[in-house]
C-alpha atoms as a PDB file:
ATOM      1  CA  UNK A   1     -11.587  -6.696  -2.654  1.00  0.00           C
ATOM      2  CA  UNK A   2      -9.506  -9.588  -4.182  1.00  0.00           C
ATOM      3  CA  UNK A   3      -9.312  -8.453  -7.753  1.00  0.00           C
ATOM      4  CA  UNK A   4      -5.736  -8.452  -8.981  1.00  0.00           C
ATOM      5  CA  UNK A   5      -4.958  -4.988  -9.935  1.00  0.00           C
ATOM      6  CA  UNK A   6      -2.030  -2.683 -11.005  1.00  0.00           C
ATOM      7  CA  UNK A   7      -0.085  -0.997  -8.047  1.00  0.00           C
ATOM      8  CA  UNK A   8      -1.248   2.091 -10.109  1.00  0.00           C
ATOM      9  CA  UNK A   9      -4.938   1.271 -10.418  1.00  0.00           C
ATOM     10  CA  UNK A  10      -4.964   0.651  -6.648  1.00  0.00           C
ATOM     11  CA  UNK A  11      -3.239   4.270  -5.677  1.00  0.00           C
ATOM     12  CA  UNK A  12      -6.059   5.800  -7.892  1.00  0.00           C
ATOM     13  CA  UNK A  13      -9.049   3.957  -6.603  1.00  0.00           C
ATOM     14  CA  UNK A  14      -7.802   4.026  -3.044  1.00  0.00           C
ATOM     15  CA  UNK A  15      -7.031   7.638  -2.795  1.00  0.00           C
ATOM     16  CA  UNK A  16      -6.206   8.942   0.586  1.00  0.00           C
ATOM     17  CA  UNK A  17      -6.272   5.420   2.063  1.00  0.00           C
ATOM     18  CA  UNK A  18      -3.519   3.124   3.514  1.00  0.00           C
ATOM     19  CA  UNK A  19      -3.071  -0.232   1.830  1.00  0.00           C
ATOM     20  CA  UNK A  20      -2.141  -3.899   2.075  1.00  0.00           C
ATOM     21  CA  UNK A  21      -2.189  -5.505  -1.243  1.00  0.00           C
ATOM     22  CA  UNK A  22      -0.784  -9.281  -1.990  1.00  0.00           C
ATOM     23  CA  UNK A  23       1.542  -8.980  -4.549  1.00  0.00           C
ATOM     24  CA  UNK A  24       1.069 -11.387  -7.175  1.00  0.00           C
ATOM     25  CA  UNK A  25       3.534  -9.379  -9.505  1.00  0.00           C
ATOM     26  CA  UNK A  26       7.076  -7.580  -9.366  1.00  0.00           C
ATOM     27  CA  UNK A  27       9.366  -6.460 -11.644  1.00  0.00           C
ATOM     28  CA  UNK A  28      13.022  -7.941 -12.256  1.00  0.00           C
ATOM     29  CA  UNK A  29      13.536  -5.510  -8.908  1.00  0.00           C
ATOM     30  CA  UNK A  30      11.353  -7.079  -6.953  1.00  0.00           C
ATOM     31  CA  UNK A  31       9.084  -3.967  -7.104  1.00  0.00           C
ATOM     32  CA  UNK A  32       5.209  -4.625  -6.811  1.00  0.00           C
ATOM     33  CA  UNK A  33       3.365  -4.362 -10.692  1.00  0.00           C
ATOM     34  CA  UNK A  34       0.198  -6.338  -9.483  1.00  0.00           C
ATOM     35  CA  UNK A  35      -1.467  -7.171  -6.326  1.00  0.00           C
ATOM     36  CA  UNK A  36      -5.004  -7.793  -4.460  1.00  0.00           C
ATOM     37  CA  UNK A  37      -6.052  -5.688  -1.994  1.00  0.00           C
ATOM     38  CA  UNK A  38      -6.395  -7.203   1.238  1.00  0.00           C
ATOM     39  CA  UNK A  39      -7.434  -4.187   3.716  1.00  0.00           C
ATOM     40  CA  UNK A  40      -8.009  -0.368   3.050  1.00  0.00           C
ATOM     41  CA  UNK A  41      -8.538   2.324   5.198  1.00  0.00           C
ATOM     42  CA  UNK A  42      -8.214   5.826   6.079  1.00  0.00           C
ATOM     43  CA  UNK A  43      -6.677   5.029   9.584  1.00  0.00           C
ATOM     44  CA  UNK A  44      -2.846   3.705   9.124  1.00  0.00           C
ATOM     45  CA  UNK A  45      -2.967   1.772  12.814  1.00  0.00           C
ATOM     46  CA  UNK A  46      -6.133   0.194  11.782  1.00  0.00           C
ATOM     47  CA  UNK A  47      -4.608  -1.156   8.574  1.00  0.00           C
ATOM     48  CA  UNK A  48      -1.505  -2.341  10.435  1.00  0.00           C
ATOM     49  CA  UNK A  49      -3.227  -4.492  12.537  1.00  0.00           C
ATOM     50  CA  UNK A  50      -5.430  -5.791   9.938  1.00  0.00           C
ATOM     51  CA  UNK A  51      -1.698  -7.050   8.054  1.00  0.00           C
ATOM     52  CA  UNK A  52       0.025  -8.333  11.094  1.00  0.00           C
ATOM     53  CA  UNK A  53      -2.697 -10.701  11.545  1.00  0.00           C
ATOM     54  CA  UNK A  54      -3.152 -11.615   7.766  1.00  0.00           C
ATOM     55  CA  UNK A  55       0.682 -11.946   8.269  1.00  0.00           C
ATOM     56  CA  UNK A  56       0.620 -14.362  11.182  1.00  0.00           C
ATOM     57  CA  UNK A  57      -2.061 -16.237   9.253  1.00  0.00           C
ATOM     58  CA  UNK A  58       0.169 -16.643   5.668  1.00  0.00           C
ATOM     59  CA  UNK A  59       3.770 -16.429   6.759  1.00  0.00           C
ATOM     60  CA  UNK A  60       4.661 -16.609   3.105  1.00  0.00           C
ATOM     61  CA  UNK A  61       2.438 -14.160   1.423  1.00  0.00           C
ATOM     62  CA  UNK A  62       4.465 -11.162  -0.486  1.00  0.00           C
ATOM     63  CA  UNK A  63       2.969  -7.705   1.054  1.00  0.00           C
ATOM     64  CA  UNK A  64       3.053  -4.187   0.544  1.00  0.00           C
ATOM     65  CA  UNK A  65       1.801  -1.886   2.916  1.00  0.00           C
ATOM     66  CA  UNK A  66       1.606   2.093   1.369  1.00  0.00           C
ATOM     67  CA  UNK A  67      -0.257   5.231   1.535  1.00  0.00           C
ATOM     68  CA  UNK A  68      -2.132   5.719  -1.910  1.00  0.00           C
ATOM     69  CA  UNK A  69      -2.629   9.282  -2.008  1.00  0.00           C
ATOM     70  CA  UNK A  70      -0.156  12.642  -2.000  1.00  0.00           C
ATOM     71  CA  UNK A  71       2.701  12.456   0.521  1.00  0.00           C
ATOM     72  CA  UNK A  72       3.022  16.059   0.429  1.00  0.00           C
ATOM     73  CA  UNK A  73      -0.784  17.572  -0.488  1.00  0.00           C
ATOM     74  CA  UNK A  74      -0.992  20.142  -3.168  1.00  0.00           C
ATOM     75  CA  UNK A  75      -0.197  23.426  -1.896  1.00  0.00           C
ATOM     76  CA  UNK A  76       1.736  22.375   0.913  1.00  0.00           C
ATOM     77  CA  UNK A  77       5.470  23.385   0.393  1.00  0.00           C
ATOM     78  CA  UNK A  78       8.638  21.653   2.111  1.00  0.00           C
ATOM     79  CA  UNK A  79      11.889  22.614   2.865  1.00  0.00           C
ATOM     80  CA  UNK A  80      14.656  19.855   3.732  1.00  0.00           C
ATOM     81  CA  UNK A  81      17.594  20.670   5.519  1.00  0.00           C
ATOM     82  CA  UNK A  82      20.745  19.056   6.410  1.00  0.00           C
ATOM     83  CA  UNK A  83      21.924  19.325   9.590  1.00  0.00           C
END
């Protein structure tokens, strides 16, 4: 797990899974382009924990922690209201 993909190659081969990649690219926004995946899985708490300690191990290391799959699944309607 420590090939250097596209943030878009790693939502599509990591599907439904919560990731940590090391960025090793960004755009002039700072925005992740590249990155090697460091821990993937299903459960979001188990991922945390996995990047808090890769974290504590390399203070300096650029990560992004995200859910690669559909925030809202297909067929699910939302409403948003202001209150």
């Amino acid at each position: 797990m420590r090939d250097d993909l596209k943030i878009a190659e790693i939502r599509e081969k990591y599907d439904g899974n919560w990731v940590v990649v090391e960025v090793t690219k960004v755009d002039k926004y700072d925005n992740p382009l590249r990155g090697r995946v460091l821990f993937q899985n299903p459960d979001e708490a188990e991922v945390t924990r996995h990047g808090r300690k890769y974290r504590e191990e390399h203070p300096k290391a650029d990560l992004y922690y995200f859910f690669a799959g559909q925030a809202i699944p297909t067929g699910i309607g939302v409403m948003f209201v202001q209150g």
